[in-house]
Protein backbone atom coordinates (compact mmCIF):
# COMPACT_ATOMS: atom_id res chain seq x y z
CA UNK A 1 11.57 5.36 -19.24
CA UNK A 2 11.94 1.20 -19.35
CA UNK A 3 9.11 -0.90 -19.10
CA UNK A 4 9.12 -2.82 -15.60
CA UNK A 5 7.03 -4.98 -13.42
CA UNK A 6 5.92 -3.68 -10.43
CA UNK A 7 8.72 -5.97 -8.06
CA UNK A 8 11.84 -5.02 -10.45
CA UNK A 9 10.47 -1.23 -9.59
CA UNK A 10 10.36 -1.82 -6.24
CA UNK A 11 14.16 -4.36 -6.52
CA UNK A 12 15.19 -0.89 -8.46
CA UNK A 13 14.28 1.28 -5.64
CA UNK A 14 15.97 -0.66 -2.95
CA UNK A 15 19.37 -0.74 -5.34
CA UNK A 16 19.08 2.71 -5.75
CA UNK A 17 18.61 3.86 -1.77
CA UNK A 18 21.82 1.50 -1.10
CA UNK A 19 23.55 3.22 -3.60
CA UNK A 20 22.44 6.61 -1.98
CA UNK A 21 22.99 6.21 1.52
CA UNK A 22 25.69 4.13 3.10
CA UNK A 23 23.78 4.04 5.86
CA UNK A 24 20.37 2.30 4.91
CA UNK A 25 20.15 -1.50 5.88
CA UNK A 26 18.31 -4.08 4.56
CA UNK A 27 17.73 -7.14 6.32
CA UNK A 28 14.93 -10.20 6.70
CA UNK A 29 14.47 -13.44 6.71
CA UNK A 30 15.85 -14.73 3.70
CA UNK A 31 16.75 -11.78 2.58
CA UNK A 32 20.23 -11.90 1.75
CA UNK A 33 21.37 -14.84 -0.97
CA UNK A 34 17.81 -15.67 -1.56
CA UNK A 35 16.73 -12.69 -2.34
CA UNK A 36 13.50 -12.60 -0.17
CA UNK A 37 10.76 -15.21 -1.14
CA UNK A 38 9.81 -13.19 -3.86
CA UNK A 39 13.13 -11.96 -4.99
CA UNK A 40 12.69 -8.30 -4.60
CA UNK A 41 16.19 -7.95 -3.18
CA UNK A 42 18.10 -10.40 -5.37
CA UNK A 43 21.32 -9.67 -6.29
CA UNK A 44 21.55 -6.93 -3.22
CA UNK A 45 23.89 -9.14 -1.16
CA UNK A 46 26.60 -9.55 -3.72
CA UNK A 47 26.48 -5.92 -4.72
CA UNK A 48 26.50 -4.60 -1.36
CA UNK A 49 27.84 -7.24 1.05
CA UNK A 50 26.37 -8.55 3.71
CA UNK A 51 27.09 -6.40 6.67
CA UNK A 52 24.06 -3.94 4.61
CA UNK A 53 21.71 -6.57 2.97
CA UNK A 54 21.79 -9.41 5.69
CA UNK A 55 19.30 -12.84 6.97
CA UNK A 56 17.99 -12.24 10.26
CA UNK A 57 16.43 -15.40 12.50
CA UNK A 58 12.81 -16.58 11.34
CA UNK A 59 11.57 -14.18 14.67
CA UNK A 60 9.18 -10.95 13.17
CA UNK A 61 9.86 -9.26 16.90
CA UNK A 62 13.34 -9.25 16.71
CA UNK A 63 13.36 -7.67 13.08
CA UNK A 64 11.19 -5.19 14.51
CA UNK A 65 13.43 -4.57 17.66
CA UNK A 66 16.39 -4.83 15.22
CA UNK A 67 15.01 -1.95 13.34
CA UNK A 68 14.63 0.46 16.09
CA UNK A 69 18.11 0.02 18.04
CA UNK A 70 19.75 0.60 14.33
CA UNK A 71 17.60 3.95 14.26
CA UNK A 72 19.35 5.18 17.60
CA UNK A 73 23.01 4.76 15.88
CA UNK A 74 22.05 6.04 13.00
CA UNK A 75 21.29 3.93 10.51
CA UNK A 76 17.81 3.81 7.76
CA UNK A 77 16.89 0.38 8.49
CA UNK A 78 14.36 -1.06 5.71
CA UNK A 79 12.84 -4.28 7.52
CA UNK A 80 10.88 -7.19 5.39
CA UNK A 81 8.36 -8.73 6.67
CA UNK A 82 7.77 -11.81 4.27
CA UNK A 83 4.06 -11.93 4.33
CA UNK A 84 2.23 -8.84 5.91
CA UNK A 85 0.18 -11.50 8.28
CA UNK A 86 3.58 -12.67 9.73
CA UNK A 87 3.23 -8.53 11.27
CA UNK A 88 0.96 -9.54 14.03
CA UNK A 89 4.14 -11.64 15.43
CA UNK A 90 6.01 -7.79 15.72
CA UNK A 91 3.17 -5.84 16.33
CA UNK A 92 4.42 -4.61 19.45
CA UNK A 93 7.83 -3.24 17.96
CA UNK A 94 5.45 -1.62 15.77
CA UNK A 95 2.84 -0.06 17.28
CA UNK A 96 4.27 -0.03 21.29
CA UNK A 97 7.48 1.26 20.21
CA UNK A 98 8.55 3.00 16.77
CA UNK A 99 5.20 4.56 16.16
CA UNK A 100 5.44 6.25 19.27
CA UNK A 101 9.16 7.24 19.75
CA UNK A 102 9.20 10.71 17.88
CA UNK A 103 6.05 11.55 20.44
CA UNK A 104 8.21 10.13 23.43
CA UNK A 105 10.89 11.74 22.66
CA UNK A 106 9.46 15.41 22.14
CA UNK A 107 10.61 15.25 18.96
CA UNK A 108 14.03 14.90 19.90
CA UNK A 109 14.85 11.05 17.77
CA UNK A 110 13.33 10.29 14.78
CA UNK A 111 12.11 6.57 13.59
CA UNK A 112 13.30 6.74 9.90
CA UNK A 113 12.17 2.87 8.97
CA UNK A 114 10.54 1.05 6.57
CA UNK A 115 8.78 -2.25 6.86
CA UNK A 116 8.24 -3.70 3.33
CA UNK A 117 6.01 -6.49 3.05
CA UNK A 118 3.23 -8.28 0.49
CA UNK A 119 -0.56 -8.36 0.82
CA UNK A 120 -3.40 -9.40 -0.75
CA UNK A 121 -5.05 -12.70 -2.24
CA UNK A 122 -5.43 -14.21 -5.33
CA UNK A 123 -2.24 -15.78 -5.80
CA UNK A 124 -3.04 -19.01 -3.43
CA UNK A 125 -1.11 -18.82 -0.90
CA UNK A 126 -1.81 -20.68 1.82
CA UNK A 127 -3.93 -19.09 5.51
CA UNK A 128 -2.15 -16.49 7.18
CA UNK A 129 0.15 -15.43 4.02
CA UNK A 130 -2.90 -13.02 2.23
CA UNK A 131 -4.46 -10.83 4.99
CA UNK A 132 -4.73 -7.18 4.19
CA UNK A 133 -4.05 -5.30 7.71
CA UNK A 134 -4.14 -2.04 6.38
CA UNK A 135 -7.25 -0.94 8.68
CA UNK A 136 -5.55 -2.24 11.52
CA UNK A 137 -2.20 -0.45 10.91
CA UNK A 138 -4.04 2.88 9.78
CA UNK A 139 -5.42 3.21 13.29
CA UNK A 140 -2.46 3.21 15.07
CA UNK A 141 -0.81 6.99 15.38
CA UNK A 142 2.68 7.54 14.38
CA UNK A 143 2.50 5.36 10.90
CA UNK A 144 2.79 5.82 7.52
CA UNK A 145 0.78 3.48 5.27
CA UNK A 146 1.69 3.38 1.68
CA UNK A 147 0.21 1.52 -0.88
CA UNK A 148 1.27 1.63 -4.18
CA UNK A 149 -1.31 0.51 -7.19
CA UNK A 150 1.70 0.63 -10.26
CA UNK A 151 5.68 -0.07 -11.33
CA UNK A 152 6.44 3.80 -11.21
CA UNK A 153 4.56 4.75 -8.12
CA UNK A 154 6.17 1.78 -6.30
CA UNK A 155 9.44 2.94 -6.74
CA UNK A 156 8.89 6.87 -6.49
CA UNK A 157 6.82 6.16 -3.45
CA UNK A 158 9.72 3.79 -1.66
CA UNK A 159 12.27 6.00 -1.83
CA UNK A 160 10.47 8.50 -0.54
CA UNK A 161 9.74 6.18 2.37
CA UNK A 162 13.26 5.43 2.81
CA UNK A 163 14.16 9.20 2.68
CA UNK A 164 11.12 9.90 5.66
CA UNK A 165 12.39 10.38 8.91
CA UNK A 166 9.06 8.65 10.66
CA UNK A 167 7.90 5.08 10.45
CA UNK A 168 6.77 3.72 6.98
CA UNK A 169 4.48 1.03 6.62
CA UNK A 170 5.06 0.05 2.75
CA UNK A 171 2.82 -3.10 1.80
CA UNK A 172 3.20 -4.33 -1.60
CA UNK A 173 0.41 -5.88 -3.51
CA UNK A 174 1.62 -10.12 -4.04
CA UNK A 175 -1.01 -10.27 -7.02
CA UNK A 176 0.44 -7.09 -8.88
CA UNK A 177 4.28 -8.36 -8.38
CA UNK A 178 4.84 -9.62 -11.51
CA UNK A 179 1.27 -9.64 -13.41
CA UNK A 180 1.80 -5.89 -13.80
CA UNK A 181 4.14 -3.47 -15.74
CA UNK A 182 4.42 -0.24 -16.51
CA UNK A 183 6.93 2.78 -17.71
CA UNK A 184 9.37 3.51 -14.46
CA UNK A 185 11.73 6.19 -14.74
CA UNK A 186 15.33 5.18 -14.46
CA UNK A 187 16.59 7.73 -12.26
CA UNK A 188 16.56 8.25 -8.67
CA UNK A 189 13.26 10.39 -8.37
CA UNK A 190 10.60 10.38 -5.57
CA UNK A 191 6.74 10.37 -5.13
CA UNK A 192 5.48 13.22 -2.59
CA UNK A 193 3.99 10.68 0.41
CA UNK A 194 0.50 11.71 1.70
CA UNK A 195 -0.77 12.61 -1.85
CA UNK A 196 -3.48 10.70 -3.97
CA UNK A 197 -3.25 10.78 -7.99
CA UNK A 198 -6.29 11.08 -10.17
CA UNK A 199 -5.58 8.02 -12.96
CA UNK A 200 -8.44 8.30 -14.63
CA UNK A 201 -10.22 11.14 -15.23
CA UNK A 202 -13.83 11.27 -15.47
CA UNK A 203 -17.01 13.39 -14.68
CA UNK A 204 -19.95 11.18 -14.02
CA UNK A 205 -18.77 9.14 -10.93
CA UNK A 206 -15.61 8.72 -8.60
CA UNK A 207 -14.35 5.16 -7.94
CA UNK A 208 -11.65 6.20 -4.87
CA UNK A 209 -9.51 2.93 -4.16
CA UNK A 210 -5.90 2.05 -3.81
CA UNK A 211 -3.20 -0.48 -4.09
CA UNK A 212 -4.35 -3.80 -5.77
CA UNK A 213 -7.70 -2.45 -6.00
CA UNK A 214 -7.23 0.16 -8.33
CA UNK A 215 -6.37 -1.80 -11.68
CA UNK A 216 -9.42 -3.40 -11.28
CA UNK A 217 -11.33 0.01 -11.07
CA UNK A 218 -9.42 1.19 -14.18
CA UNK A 219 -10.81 -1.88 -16.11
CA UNK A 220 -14.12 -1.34 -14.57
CA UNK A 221 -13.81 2.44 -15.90
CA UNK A 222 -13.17 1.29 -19.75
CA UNK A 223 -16.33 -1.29 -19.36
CA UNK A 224 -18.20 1.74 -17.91
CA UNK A 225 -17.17 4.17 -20.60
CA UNK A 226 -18.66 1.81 -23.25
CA UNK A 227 -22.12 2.09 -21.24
CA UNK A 228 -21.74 6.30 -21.88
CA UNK A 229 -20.77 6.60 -17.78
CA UNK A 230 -17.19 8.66 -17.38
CA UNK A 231 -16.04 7.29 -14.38
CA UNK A 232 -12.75 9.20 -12.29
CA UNK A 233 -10.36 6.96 -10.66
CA UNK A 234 -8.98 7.99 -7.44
CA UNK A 235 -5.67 6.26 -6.21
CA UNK A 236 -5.24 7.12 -2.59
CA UNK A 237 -1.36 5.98 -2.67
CA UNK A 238 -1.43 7.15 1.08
CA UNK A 239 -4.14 4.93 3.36
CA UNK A 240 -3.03 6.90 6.89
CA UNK A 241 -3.11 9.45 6.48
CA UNK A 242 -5.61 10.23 4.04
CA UNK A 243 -5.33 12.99 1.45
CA UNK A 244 -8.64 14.48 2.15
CA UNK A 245 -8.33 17.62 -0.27
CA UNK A 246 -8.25 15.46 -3.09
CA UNK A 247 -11.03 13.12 -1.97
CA UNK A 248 -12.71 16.22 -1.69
CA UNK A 249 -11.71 17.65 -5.10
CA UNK A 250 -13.09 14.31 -6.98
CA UNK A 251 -16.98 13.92 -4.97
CA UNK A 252 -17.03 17.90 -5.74
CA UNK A 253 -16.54 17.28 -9.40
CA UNK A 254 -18.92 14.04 -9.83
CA UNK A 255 -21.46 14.22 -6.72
CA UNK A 256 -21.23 10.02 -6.82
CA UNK A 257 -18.79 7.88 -5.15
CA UNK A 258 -17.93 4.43 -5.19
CA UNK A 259 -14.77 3.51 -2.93
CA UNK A 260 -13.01 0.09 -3.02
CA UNK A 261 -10.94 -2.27 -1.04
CA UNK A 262 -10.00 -5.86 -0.98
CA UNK A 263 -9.86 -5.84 3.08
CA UNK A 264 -12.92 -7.06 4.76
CA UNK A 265 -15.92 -4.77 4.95
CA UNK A 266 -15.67 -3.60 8.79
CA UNK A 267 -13.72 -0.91 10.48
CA UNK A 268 -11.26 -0.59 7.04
CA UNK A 269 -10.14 2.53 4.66
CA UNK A 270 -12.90 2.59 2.59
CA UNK A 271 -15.25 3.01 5.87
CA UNK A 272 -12.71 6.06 6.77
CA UNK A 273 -13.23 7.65 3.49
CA UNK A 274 -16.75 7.02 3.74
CA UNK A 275 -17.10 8.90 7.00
CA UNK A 276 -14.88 11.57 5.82
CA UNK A 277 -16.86 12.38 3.01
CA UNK A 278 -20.01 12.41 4.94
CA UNK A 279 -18.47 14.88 7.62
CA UNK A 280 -16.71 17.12 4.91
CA UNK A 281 -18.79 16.52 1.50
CA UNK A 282 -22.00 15.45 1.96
CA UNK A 283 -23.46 18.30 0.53
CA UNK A 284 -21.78 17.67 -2.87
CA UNK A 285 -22.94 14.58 -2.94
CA UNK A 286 -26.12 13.54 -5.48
CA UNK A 287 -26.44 9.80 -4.20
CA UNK A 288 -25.37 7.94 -1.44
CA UNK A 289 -21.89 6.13 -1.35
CA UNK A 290 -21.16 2.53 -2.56
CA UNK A 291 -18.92 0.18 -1.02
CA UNK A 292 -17.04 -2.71 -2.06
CA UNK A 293 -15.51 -4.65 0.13
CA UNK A 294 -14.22 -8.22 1.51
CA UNK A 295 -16.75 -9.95 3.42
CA UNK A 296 -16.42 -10.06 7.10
CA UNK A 297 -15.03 -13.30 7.51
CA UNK A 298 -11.61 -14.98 7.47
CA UNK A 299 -9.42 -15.11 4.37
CA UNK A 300 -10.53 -17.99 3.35
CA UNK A 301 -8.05 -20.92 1.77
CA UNK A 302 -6.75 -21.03 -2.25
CA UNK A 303 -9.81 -23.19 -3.55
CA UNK A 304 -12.52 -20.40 -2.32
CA UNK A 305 -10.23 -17.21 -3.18
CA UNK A 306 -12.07 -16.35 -6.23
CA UNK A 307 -15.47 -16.03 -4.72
CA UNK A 308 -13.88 -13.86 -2.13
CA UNK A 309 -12.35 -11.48 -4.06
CA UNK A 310 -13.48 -7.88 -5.30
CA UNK A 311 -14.00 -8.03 -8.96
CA UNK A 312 -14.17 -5.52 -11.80
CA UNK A 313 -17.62 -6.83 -12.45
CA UNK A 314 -18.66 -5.80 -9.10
CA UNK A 315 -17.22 -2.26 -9.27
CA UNK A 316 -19.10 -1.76 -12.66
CA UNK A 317 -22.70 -3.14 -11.25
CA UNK A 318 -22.00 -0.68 -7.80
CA UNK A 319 -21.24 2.03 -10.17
CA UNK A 320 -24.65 1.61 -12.01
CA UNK A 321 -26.45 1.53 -8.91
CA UNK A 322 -24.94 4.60 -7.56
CA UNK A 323 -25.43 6.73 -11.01
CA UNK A 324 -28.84 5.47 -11.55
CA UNK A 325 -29.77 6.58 -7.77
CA UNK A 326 -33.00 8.00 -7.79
């Protein structure tokens, strides 16, 4: 084990799938020399040369059309996208084509990518670099969105990405890149896709939220736990699709749920899990569930990010209102 910030797992990761397969690409804009805007693939270029770890033209689309010609000669093509907003611009490539080729094909070609790219406020960055588009990208069929929360799972979780034979969406928190570390394993290893991870166990209440949203649960857990409420966390790892077995597993155990997300409010995961349980669980549960969400508006610019955002203190006062349901 070494003690790593969650972008030198996910730099390791990327080193360590080049190393693996001669046939996995890596390619961006900026990219190459630069090492990406945030330097998750520095020092890639000079170790593996440019015809694996290359630039591409400041043009989303044609990264995304790159991506799926390179599938159909063989090659594991792991696309960034430098800001997950900038997706809209390859959207088509994304949800017209590779999310739909395996079904086109009958199975025949597979769509073994990854798109890599950061989400999330709190860092200001200026309009159109924050968005979360996770609800969007969940809805359409074919995808893989993966969302890691820590250092270890962002590295177990990539390579499994890399290793998948159908198209991974893999967005990165931007707050958690370097303000985070954790023990990462130094080996090649892999985290099963598709599975959620209990990181805190509890027995009074379930807080069920993922990627940048579940440190903040963790710290609202150890506020809780001074208050005498044992709070479970619930790291969903996997947005689409949903591992529904443990979401069961935890509102079984507790009978209250709180679920969290940084996106806005409407039409996002946390509404998902929300009508899940209801379908599936609503007999287990003893209150009804909270939400905590972005509000339904634009991401708004770096001087009003801080009123926007989801905070721990607003986790622990749902939390309160759900276990003191009467």
């Amino acid at each position: 084990m070494a003690i790593k910030t969650y972008i030198a797992a996910i730099t390791e990761a990327l080193d360590l799938a080049l190393e693996h397969d001669k046939d996995t690409l890596i390619f961006g804009e900026d990219v190459g020399q630069n090492g990406g805007v945030f330097r998750a693939t520095d020092g890639l270029q000079a170790k593996y040369g440019e015809e694996r770890v290359f630039n591409t033209p400041l043009a989303e689309s044609g990264i995304g059309g790159l991506a799926i010609g390179l599938t159909t000669q063989g090659y594991r093509p792991i696309m960034e996208i430098q800001f997950g907003t900038f997706m809209y611009e390859a959207f088509d490539s994304i949800a017209g084509q590779m999310s739909r080729n395996r079904y086109r094909f009958s199975g025949t070609r597979t769509m073994p990518i990854v798109l890599r790219t950061p989400y999330g406020i709190g860092t200001k960055t200026p309009e159109m670099h924050a968005d979360s588009i996770e609800g969007i990208l969940s809805q359409v069929p074919g995808l893989r969105v993966v969302m890691p929360s820590n250092p270890a799972d962002a590295k177990g979780l990539l390579l499994a990405s890399i290793e998948n034979n159908d198209p991974v969406m893999f967005l990165e928190n931007l707050h958690l890149y370097r303000s985070l570390k954790g023990d990462v394993p130094e080996d090649y290893y892999t985290t099963e896709l598709d599975k959620a991870s209990v990181t805190k166990v509890g027995t009074d209440v379930s807080i069920i939220a993922y990627g940048g949203t579940v440190p903040l649960s963790l710290k609202a857990a150890e506020t809780l736990e001074k208050d005498g409420i044992s709070a479970e966390v619930l790291d969903l790892r996997t947005v689409a699709p949903l591992d529904i077995a443990a979401i069961g597993e935890t509102v079984k155990k507790t009978g209250r749920v709180v679920v969290v997300q940084e996106a806005q409010r409407t039409a996002g995961i946390a509404a998902n899990v929300m009508a899940e349980i209801a379908e599936r669980f609503i007999l287990d549960l003893k209150a009804p569930i909270g939400r905590l969400a972005g509000p339904d508006s634009i991401f708004p610019f770096s001087s009003a990010e801080n009123d926007w955002l989801v905070k721990d203190s607003d986790i622990v006062e749902k939390v309160k209102e759900i276990v003191n349901y009467d």
